[in-house]
Protein backbone atom coordinates (compact mmCIF):
# COMPACT_ATOMS: atom_id res chain seq x y z
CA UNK A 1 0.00 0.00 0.00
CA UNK A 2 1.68 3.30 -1.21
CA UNK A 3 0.74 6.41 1.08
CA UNK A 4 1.03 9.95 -0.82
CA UNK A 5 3.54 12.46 0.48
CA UNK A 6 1.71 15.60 2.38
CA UNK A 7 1.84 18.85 0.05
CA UNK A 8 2.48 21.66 2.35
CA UNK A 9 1.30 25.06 1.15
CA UNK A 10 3.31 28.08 0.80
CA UNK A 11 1.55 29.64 3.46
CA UNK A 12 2.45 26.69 5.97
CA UNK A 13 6.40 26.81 4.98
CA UNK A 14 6.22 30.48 5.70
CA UNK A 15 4.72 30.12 8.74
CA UNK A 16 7.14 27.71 9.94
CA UNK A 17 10.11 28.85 8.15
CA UNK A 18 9.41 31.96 11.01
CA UNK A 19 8.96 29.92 13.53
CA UNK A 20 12.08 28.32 12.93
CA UNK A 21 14.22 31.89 12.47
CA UNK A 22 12.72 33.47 15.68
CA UNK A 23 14.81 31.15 17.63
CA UNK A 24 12.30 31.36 20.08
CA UNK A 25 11.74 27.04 19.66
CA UNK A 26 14.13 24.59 19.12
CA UNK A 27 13.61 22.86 15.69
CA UNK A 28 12.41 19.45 17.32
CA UNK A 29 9.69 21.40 18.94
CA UNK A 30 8.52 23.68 15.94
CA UNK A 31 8.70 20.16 13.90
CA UNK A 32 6.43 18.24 16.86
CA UNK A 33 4.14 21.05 16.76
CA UNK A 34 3.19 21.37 13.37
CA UNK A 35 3.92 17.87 12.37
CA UNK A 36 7.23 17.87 10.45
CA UNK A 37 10.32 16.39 9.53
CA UNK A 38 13.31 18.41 11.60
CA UNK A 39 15.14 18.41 8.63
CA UNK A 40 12.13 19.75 6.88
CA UNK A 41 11.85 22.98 9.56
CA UNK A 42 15.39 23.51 8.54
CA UNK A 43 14.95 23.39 5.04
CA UNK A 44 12.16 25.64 4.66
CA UNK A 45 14.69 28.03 7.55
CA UNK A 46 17.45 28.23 4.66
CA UNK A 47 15.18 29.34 1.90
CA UNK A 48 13.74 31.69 3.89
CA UNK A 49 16.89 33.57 4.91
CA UNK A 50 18.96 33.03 1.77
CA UNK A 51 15.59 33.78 -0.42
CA UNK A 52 13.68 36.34 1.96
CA UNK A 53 15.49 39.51 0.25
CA UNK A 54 13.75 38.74 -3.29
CA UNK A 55 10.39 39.26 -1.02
CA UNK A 56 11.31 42.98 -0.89
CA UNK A 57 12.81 43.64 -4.36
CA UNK A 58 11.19 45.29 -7.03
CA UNK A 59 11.49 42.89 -9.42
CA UNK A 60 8.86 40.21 -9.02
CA UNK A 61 10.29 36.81 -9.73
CA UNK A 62 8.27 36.33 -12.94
CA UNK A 63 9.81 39.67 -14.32
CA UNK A 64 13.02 37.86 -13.10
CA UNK A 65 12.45 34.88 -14.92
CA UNK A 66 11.38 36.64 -18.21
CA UNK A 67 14.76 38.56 -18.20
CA UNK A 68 16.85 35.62 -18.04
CA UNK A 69 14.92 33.90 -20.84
CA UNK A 70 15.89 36.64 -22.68
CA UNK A 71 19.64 37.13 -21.96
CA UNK A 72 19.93 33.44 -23.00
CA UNK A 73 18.54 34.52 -25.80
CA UNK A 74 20.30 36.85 -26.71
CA UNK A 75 23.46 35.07 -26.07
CA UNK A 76 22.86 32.29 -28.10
CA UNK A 77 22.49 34.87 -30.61
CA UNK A 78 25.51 36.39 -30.24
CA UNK A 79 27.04 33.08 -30.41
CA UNK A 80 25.26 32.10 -33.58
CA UNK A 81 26.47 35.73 -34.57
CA UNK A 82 29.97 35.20 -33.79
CA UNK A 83 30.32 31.63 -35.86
CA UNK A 84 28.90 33.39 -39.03
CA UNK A 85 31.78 36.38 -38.69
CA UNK A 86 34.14 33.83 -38.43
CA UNK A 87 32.93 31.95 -41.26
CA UNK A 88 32.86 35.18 -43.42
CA UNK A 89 35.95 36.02 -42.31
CA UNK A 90 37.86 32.81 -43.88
CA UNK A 91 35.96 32.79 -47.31
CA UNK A 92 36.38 36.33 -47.61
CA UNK A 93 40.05 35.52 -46.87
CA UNK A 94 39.91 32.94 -49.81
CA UNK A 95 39.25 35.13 -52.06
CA UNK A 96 41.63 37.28 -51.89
């Protein structure tokens, strides 16, 4: 009999993520009080300290996203770009 792994929702993780950076509880505790893993608390701790300054910045994530889409794009352009030069540049030096 297979048993489906709990979903969490964003608003949980926060919640305990908090918890867990107050320092007020140790980790066991926050994790026997909402019914998680340790290791889980301490996950959710890290992303919410190394990840909690993009909450504040200007630049939603999807914005984010969107921009690096297009910088890839553009560098595989220039890439593309480059290889055609260099191409031009050796027939060009065949004929003359």
């Amino acid at each position: 009999m297979t048993t489906r792994r709990k979903q969490h929702s964003a608003q949980f993780k926060f919640k305990v993520a908090l918890a867990a950076a107050k320092g007020e509880q140790t980790r066991n505790q926050i994790a026997s009080q909402h019914g998680v893993h340790p290791g889980q608390v301490t996950e959710w701790k890290q992303k919410l300290l190394s990840e909690g300054t993009q909450l504040f910045s200007r630049q939603p994530a999807r914005e984010a996203a969107a921009q690096a889409s297009r910088e890839t794009d553009l560098y595989e352009q220039i890439g593309r770009l480059k290889m055609e030069l260099e191409w031009l540049k050796k027939k060009a030096a065949q004929f003359s």
